[in-house]
PDB file of N, CA and C in Angstrom:
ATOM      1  N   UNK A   1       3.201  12.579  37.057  1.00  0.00           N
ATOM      2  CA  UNK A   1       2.619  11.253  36.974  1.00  0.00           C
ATOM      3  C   UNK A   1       3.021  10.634  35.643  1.00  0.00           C
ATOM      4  N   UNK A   2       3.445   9.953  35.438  1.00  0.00           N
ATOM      5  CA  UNK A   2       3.941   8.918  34.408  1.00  0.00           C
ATOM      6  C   UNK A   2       2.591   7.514  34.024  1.00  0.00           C
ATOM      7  N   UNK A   3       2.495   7.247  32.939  1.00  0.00           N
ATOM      8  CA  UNK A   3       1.346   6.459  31.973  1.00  0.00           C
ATOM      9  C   UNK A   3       2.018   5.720  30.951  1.00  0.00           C
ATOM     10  N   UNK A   4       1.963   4.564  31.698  1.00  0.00           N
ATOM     11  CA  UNK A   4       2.038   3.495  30.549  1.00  0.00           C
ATOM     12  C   UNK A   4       1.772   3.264  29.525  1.00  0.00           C
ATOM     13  N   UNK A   5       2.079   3.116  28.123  1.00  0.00           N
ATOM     14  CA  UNK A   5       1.601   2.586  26.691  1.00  0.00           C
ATOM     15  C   UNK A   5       1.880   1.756  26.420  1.00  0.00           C
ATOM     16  N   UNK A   6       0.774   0.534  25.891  1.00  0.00           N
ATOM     17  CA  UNK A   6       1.136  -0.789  25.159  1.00  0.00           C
ATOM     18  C   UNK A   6       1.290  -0.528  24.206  1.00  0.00           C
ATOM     19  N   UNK A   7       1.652  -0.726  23.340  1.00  0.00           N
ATOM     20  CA  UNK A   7       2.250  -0.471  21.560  1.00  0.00           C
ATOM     21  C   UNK A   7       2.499  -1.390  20.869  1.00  0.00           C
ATOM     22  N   UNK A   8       2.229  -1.719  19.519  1.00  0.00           N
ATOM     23  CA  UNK A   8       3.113  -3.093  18.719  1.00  0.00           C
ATOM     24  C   UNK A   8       1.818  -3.842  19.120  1.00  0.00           C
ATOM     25  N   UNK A   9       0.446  -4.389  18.811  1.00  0.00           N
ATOM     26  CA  UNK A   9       0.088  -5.340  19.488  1.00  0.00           C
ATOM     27  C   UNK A   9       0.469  -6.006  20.707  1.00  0.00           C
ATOM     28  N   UNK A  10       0.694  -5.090  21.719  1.00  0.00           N
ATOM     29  CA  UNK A  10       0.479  -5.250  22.677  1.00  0.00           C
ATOM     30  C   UNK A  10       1.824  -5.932  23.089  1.00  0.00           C
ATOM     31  N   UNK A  11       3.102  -6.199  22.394  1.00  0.00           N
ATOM     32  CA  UNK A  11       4.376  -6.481  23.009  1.00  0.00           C
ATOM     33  C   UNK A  11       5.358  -5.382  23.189  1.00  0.00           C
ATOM     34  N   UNK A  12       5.340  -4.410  22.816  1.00  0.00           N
ATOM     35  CA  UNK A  12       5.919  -3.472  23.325  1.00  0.00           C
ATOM     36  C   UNK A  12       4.789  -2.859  24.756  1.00  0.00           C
ATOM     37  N   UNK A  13       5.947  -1.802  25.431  1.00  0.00           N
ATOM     38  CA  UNK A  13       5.700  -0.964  26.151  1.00  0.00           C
ATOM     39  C   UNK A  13       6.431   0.424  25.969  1.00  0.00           C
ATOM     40  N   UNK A  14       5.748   1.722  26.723  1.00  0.00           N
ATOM     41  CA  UNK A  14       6.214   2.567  26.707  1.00  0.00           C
ATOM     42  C   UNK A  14       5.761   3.098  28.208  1.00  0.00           C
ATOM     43  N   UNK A  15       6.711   4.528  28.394  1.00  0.00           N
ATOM     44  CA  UNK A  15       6.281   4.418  29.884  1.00  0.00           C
ATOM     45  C   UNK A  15       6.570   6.787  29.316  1.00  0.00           C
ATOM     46  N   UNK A  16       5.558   6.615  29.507  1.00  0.00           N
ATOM     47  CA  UNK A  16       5.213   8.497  28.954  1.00  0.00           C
ATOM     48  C   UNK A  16       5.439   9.573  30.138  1.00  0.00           C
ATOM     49  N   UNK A  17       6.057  10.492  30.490  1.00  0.00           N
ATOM     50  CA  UNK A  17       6.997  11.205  31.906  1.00  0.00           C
ATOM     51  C   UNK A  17       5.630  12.538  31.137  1.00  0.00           C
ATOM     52  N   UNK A  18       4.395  12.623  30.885  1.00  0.00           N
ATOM     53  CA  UNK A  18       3.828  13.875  30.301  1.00  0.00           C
ATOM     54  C   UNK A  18       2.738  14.164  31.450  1.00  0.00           C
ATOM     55  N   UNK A  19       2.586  15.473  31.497  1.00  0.00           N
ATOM     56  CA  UNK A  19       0.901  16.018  32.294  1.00  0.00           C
ATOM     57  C   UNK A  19      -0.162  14.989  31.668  1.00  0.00           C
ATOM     58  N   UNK A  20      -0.705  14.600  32.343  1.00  0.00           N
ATOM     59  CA  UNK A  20      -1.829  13.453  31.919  1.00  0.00           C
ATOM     60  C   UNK A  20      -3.327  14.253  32.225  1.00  0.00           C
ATOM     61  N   UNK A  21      -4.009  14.696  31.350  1.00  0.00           N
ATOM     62  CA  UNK A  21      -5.445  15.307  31.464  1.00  0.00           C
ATOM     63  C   UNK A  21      -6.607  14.349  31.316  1.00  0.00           C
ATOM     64  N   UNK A  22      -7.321  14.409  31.905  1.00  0.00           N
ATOM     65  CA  UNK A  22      -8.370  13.119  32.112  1.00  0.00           C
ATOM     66  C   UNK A  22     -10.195  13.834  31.542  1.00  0.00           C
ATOM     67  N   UNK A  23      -9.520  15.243  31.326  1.00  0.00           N
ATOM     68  CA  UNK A  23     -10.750  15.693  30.608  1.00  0.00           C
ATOM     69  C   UNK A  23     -11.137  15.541  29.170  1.00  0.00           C
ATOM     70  N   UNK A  24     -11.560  14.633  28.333  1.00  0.00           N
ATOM     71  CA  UNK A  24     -11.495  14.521  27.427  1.00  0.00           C
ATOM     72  C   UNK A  24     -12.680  15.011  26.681  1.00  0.00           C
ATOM     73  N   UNK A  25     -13.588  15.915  26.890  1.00  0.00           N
ATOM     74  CA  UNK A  25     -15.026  16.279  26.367  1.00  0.00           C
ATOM     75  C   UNK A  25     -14.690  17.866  26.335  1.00  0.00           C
ATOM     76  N   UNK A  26     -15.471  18.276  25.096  1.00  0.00           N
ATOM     77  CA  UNK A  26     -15.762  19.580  24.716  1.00  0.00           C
ATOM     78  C   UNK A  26     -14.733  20.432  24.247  1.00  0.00           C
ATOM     79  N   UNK A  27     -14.926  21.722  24.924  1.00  0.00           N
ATOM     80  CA  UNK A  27     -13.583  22.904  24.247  1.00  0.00           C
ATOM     81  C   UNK A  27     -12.185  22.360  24.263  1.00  0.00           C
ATOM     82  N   UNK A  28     -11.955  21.711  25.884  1.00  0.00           N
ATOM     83  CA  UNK A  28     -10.222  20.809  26.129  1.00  0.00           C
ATOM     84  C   UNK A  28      -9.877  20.195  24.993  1.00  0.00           C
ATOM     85  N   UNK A  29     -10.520  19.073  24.771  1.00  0.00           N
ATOM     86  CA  UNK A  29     -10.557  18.349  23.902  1.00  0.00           C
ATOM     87  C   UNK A  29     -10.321  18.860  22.536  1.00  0.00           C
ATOM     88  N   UNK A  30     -10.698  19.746  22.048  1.00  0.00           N
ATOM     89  CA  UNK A  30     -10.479  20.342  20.547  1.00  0.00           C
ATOM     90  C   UNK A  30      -9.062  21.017  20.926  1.00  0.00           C
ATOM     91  N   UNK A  31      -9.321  21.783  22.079  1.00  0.00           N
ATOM     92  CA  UNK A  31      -8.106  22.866  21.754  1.00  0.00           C
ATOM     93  C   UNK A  31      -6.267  21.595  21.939  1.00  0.00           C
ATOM     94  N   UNK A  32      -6.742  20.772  22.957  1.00  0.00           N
ATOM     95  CA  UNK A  32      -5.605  19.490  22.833  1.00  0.00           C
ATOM     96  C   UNK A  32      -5.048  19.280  20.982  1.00  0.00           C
ATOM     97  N   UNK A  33      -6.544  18.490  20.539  1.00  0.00           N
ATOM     98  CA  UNK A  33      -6.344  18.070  18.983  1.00  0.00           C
ATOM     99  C   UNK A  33      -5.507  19.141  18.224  1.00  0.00           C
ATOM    100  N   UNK A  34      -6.471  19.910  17.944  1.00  0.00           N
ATOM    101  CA  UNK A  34      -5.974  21.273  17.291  1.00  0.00           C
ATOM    102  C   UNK A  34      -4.246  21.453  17.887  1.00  0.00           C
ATOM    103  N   UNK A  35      -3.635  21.479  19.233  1.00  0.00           N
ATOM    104  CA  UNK A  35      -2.228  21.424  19.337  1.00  0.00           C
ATOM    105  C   UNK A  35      -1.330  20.559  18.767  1.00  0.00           C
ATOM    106  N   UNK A  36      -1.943  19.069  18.905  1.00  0.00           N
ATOM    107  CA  UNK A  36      -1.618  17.933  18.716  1.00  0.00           C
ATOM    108  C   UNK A  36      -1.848  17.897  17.320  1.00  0.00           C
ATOM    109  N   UNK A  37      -2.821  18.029  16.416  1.00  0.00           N
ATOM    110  CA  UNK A  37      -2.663  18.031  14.979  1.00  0.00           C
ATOM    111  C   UNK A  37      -1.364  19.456  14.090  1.00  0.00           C
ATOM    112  N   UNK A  38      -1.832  20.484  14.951  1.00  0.00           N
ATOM    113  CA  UNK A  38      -0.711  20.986  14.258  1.00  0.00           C
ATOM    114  C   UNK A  38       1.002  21.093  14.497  1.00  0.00           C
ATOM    115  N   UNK A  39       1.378  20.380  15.884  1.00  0.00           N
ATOM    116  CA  UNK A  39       2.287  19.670  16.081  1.00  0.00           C
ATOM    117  C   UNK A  39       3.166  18.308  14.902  1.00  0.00           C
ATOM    118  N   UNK A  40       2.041  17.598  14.746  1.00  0.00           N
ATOM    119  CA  UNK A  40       2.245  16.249  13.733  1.00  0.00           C
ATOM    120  C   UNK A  40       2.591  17.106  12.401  1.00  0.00           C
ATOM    121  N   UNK A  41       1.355  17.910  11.642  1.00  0.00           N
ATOM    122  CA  UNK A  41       1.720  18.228  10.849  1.00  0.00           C
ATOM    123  C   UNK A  41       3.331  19.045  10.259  1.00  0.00           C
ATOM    124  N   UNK A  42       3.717  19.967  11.294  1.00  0.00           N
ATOM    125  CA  UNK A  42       4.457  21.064  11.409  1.00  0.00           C
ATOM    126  C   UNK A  42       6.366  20.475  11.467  1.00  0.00           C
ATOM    127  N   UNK A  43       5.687  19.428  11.961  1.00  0.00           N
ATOM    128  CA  UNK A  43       7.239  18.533  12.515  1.00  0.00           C
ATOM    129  C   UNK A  43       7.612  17.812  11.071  1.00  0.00           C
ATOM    130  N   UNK A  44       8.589  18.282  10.120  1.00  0.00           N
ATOM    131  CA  UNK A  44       9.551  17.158   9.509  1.00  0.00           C
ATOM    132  C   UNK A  44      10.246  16.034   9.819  1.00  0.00           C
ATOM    133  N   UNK A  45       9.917  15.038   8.769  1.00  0.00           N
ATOM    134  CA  UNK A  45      10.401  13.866   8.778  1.00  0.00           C
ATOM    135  C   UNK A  45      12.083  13.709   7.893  1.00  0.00           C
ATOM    136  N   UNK A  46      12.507  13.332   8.809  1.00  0.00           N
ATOM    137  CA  UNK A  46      14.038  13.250   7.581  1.00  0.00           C
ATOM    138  C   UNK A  46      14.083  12.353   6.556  1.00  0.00           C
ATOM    139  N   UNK A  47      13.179  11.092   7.188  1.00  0.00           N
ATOM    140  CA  UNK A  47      13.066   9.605   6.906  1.00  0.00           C
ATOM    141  C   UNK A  47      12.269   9.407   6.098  1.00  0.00           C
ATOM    142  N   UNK A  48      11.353   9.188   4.526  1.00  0.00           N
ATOM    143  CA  UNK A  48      10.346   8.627   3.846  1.00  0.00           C
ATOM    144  C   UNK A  48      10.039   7.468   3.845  1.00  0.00           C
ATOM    145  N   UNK A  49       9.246   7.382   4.790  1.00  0.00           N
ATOM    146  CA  UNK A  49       8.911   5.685   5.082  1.00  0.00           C
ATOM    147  C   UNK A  49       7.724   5.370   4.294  1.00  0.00           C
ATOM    148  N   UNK A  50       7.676   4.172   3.529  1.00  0.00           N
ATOM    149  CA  UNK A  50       7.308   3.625   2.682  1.00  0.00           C
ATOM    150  C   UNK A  50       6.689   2.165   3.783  1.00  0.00           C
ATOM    151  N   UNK A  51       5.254   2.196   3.376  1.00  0.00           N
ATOM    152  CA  UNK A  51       4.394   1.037   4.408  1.00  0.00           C
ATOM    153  C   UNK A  51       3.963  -0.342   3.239  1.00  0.00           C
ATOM    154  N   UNK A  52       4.516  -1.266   3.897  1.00  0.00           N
ATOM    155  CA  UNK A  52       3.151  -2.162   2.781  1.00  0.00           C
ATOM    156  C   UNK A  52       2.910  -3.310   3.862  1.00  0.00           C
ATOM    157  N   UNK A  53       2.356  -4.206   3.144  1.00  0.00           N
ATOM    158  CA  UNK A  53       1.732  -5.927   3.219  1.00  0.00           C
ATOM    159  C   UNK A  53       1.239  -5.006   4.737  1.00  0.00           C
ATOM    160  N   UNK A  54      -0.512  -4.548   4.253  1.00  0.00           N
ATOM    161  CA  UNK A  54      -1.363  -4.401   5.413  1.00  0.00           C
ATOM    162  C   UNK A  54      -0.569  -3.849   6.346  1.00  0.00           C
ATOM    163  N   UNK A  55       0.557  -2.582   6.065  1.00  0.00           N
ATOM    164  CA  UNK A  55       1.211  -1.581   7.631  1.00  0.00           C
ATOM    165  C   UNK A  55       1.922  -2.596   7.804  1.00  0.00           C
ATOM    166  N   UNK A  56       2.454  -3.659   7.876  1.00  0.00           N
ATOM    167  CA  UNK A  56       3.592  -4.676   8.664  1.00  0.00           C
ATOM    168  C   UNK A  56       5.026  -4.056   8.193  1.00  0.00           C
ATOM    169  N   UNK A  57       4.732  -3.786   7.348  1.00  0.00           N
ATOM    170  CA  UNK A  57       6.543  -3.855   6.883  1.00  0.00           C
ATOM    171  C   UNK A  57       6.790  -2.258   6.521  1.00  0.00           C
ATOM    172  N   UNK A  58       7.642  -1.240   7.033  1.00  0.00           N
ATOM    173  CA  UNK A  58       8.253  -0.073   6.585  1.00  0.00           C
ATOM    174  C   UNK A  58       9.510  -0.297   6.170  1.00  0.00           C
ATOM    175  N   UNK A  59       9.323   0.926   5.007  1.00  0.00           N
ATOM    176  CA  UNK A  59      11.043   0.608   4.474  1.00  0.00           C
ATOM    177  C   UNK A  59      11.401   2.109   4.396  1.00  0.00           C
ATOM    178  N   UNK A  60      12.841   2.450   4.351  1.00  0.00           N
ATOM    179  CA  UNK A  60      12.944   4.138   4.434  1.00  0.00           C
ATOM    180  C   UNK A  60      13.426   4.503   2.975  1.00  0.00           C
ATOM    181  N   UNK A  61      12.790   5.309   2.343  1.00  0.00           N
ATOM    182  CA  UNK A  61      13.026   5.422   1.023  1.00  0.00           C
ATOM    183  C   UNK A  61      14.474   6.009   0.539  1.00  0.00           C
ATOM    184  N   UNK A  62      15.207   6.363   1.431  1.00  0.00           N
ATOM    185  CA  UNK A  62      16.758   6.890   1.217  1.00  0.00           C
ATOM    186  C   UNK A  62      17.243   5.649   0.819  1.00  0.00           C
ATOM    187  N   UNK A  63      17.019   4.478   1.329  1.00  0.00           N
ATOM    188  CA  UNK A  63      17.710   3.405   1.843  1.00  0.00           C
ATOM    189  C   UNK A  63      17.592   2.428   0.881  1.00  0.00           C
ATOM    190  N   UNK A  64      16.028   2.489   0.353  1.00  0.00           N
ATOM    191  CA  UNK A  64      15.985   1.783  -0.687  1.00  0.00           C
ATOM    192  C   UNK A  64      16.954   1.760  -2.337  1.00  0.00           C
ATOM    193  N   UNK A  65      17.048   0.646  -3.017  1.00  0.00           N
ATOM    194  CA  UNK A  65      17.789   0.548  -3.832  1.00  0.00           C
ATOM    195  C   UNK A  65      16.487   0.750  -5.049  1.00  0.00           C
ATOM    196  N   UNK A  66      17.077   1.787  -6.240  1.00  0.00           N
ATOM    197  CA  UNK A  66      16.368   2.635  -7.173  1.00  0.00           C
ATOM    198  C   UNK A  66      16.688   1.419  -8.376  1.00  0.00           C
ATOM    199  N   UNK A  67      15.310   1.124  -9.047  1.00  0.00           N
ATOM    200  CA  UNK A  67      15.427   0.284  -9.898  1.00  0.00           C
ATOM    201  C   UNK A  67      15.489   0.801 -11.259  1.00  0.00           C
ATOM    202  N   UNK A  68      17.059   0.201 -12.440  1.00  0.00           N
ATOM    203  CA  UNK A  68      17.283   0.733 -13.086  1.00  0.00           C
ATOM    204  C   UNK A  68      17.090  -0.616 -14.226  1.00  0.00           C
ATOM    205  N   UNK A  69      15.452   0.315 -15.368  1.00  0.00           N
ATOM    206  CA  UNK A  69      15.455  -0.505 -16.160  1.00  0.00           C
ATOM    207  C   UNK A  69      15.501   0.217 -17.817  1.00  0.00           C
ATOM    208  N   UNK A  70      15.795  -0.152 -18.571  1.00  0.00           N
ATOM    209  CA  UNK A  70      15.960   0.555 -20.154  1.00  0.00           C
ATOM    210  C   UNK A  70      14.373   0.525 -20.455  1.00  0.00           C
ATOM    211  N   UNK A  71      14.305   0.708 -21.725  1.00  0.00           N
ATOM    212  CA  UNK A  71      13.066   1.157 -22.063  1.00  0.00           C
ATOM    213  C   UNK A  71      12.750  -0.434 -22.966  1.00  0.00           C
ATOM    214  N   UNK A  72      11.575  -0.276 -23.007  1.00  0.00           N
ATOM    215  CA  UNK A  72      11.104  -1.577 -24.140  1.00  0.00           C
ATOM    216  C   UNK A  72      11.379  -1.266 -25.394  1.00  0.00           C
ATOM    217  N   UNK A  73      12.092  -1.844 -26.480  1.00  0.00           N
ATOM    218  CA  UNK A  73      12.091  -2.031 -27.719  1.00  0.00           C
ATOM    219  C   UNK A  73      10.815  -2.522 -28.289  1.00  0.00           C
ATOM    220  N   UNK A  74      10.589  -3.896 -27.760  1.00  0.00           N
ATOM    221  CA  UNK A  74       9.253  -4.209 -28.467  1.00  0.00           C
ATOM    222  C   UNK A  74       8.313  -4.758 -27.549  1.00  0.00           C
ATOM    223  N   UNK A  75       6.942  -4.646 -27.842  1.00  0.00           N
ATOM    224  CA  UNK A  75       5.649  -4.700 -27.167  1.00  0.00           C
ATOM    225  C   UNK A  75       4.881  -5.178 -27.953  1.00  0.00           C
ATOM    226  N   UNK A  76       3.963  -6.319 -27.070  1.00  0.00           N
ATOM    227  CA  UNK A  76       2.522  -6.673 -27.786  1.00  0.00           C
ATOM    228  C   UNK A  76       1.267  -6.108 -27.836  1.00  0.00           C
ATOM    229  N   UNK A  77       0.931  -6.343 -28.749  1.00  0.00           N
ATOM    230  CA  UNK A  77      -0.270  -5.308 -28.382  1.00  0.00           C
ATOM    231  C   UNK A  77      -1.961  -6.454 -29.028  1.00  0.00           C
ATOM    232  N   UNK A  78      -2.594  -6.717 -28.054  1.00  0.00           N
ATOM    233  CA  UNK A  78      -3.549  -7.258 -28.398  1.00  0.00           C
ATOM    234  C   UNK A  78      -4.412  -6.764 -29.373  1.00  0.00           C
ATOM    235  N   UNK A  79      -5.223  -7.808 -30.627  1.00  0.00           N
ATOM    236  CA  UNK A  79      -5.971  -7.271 -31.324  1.00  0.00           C
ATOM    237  C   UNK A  79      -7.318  -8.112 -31.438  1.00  0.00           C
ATOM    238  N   UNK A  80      -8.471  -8.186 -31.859  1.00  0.00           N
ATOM    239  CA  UNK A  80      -9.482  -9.009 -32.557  1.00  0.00           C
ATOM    240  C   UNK A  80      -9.826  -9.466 -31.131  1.00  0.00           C
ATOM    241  N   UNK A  81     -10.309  -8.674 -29.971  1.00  0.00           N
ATOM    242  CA  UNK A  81     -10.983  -8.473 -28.844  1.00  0.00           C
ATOM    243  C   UNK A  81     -10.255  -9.269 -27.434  1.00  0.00           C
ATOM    244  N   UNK A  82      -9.127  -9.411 -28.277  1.00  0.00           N
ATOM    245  CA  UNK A  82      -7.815  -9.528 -27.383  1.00  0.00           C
ATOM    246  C   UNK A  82      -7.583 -11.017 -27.528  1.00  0.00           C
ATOM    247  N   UNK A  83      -8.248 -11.337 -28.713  1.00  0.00           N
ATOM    248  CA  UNK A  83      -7.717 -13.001 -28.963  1.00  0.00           C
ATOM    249  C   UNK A  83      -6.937 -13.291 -29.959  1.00  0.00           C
ATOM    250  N   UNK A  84      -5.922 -12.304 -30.152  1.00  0.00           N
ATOM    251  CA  UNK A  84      -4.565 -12.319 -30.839  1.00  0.00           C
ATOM    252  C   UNK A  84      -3.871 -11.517 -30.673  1.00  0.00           C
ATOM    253  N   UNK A  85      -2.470 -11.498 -30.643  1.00  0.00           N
ATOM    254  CA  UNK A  85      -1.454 -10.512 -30.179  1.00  0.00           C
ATOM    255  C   UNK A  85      -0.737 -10.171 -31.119  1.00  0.00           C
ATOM    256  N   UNK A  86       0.266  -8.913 -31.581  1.00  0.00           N
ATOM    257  CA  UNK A  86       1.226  -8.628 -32.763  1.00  0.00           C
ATOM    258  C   UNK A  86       2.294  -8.083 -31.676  1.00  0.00           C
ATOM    259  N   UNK A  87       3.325  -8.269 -32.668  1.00  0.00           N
ATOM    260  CA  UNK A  87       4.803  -7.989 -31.765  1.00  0.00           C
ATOM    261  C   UNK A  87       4.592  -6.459 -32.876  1.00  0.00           C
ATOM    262  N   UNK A  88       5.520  -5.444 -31.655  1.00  0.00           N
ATOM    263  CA  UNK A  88       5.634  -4.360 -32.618  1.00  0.00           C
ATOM    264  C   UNK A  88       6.819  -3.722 -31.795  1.00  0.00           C
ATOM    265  N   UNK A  89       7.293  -2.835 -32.605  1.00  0.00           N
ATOM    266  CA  UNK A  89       8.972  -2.565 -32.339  1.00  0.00           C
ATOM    267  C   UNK A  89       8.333  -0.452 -31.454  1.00  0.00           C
ATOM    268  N   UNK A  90       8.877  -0.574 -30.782  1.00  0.00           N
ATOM    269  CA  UNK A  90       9.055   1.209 -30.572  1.00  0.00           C
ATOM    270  C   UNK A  90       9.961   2.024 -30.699  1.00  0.00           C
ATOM    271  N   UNK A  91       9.959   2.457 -31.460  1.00  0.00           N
ATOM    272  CA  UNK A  91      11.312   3.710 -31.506  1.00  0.00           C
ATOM    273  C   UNK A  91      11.590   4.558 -30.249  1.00  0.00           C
TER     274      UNK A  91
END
């Protein structure tokens, strides 16, 4: 028996070819999870996907471009309860 999945808010589809169990209460139920959690866990990812703006946007961290910046020479540093600033040099 084959089971449909909506996915994506509801514009995707998927169409699942799996044993479909309709018992979802008690021992089944754990011993399912318990397969199903240590399945997820156990399985490597090749990919480091990186999520933002509220889950909308993934990016794969191989893919991303590594930002290359020098170090600061000089920095302010607030004084007199942060209502004046001094420039100061760092070695």
């Amino acid at each position: 028996m084959s089971l449909r999945l909506i996915t994506k808010r509801g514009t995707s589809n998927k169409i699942v070819e799996d044993d479909i169990s309709y018992n979802w209460a008690g021992q089944t139920f754990k011993e399912y999870q318990s397969r199903r959690t240590a399945s997820v866990i156990l399985s490597k990812r090749n990919k480091t996907v990186i999520t933002s703006a509220r889950g909308t946007v993934t990016k794969y961290l191989e893919n991303s471009s590594e930002i290359e910046s020098s170090k600061p020479k000089m920095a302010y540093i607030t004084t007199e309860r942060g209502t004046k600033r001094r420039l100061i040099k760092i070695n």
